[in-house]
Protein backbone atom coordinates (compact mmCIF):
# COMPACT_ATOMS: atom_id res chain seq x y z
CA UNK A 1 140.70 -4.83 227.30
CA UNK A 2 141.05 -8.68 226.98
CA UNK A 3 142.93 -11.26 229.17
CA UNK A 4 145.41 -11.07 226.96
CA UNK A 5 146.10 -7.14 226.93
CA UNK A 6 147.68 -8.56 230.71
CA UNK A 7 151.15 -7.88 231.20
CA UNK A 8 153.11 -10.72 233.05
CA UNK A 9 150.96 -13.11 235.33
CA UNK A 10 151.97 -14.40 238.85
CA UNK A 11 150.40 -17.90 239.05
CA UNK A 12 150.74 -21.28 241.23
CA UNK A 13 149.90 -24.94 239.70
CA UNK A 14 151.00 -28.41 239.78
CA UNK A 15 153.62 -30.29 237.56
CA UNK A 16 153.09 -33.37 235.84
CA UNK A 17 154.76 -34.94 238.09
CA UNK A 18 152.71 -33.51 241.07
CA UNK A 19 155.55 -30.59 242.04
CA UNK A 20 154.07 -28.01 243.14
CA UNK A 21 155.17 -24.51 242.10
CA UNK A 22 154.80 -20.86 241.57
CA UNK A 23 156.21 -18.68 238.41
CA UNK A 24 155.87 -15.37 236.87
CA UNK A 25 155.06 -15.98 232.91
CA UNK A 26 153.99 -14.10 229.59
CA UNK A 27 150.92 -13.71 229.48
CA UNK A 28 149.96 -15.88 226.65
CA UNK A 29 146.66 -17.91 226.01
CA UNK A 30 147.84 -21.08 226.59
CA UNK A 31 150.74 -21.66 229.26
CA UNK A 32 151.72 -24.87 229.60
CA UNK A 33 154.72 -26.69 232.08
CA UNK A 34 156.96 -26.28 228.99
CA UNK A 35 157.10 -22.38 228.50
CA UNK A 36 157.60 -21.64 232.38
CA UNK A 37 161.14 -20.01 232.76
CA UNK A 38 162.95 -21.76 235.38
CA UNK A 39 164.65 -18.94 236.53
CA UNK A 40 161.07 -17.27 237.09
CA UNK A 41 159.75 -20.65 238.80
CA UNK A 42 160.23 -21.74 242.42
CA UNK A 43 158.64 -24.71 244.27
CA UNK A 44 156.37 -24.07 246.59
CA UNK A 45 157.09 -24.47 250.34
CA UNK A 46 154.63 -26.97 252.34
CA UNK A 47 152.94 -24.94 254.55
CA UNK A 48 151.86 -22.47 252.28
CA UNK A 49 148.64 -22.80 250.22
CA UNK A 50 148.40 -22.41 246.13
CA UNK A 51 146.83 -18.84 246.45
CA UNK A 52 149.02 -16.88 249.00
CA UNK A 53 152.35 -19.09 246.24
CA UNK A 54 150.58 -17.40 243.39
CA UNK A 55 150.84 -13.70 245.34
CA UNK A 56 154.91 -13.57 246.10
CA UNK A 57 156.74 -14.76 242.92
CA UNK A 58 156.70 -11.04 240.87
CA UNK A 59 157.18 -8.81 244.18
CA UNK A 60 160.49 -10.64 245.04
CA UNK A 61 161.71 -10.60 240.99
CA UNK A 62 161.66 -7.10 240.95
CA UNK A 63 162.76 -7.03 244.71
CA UNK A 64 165.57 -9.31 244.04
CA UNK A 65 166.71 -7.54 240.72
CA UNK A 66 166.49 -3.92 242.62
CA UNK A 67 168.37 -5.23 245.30
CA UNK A 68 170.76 -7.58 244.66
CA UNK A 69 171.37 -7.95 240.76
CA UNK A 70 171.11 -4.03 240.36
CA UNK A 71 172.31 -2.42 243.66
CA UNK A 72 174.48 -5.41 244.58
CA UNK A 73 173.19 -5.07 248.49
CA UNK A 74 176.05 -6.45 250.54
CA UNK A 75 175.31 -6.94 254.54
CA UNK A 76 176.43 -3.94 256.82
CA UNK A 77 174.57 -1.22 254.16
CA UNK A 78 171.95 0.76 255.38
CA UNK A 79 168.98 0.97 253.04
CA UNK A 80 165.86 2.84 252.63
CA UNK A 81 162.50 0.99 251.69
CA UNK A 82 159.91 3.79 250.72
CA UNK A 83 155.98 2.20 251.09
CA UNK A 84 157.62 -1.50 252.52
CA UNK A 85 154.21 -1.91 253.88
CA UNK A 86 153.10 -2.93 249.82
CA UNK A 87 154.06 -6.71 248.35
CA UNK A 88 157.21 -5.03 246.68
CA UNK A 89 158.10 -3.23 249.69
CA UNK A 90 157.94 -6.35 252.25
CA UNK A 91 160.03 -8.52 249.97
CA UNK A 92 162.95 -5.61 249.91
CA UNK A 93 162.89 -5.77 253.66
CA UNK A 94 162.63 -9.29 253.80
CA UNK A 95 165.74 -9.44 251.61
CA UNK A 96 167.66 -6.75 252.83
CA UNK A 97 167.46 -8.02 256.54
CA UNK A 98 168.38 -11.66 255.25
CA UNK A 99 171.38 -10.05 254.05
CA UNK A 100 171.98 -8.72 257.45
CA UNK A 101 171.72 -5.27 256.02
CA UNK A 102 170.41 -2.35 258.74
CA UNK A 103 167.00 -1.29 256.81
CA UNK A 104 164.76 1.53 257.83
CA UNK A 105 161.42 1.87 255.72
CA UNK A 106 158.43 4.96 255.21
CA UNK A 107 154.67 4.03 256.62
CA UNK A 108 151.56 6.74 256.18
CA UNK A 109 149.28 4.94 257.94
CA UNK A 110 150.04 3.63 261.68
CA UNK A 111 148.32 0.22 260.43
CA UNK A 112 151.22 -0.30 257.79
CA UNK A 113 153.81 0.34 260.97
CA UNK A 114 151.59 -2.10 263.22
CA UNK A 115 151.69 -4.41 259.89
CA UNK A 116 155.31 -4.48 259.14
CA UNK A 117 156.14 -4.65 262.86
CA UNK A 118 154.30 -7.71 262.98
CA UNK A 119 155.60 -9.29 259.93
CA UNK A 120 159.26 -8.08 260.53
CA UNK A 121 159.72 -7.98 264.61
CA UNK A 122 163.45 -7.59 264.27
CA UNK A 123 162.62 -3.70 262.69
CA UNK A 124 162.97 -1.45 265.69
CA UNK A 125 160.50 1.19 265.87
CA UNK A 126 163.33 3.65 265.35
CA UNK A 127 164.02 2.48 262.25
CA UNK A 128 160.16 3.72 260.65
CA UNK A 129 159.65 7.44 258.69
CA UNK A 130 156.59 9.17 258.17
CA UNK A 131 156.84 9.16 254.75
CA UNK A 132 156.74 13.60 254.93
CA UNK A 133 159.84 13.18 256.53
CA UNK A 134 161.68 11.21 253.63
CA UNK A 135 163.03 14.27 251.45
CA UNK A 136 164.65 15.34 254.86
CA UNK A 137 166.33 11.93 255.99
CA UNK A 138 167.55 11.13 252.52
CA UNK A 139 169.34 15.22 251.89
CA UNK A 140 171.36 13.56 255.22
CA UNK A 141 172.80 11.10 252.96
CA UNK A 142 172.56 8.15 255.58
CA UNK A 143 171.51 5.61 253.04
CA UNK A 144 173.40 3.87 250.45
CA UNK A 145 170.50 1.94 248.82
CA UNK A 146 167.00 3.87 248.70
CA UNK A 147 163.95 1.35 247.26
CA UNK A 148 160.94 2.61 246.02
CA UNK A 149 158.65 -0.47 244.72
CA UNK A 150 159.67 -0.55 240.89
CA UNK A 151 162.80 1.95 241.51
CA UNK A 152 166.10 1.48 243.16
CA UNK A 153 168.71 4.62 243.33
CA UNK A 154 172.12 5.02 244.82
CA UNK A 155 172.41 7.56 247.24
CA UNK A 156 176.28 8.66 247.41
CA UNK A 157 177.14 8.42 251.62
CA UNK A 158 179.16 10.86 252.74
């Protein structure tokens, strides 16, 4: 398997003109300024180094795309985040709760509660399920929008 065998990349760099960005691209051999998409590109904020830019720009495509272009996430829905512990998962809740939606997630491990509570204070500790209890809590139909990394499904609320 070569470098090339490599689906889509997630990568951070510098402009020409000394921008500096992040992008999600083709995995080609050469990539140059010219073939980044610019809907796939984002500048990078100041605070945050060229390695952790080069780690968010796929998770919050597909997030975003799930979400919002997909499951057209309006504020006031509840939604269900399966695994929001993993890059996909964090950038669901981070985009859910920025659309003032009421999101509840699954953890395994008590470090991926203890991680997300830290990353996301504003999740109340109500609002985690041991993900054994999922097939149970979504049967109850209490969520309209259920997440699971590369999968989003409707759940009719009734």
């Amino acid at each position: 398997m070569g470098v090339g065998d490599v689906g889509h990349l997630e990568l951070s760099g510098v402009t020409d003109d000394g921008t500096r960005f992040m992008s999600v691209v083709r995995n080609k051999a050469v990539i140059t300024e010219q073939s980044l998409d610019p809907c796939l590109t984002w500048e990078i904020p100041e605070l945050w180094s060229m390695e952790d830019a080069a780690t968010v720009p796929l998770a919050y495509a597909i997030a975003y795309h799930g979400m919002i272009q997909a499951a057209e996430l309006s504020s006031l829905e509840t939604v269900l985040i399966h695994a929001g512990h993993t890059s996909i998962g964090q950038a669901a809740i981070a985009l859910a709760l920025h659309k003032g939606s009421n999101v509840f997630t699954t953890v395994a491990e008590s470090n991926h509660k203890e991680l997300l509570i830290k990353r996301f204070p504003q999740l109340a500790c109500i609002q985690f399920i041991r993900k054994h209890d999922v097939a149970a809590e979504t049967r109850n139909s209490w969520s309209s929008i259920c997440s699971h990394s590369l999968i989003v499904c409707f759940i009719s609320v009734t």
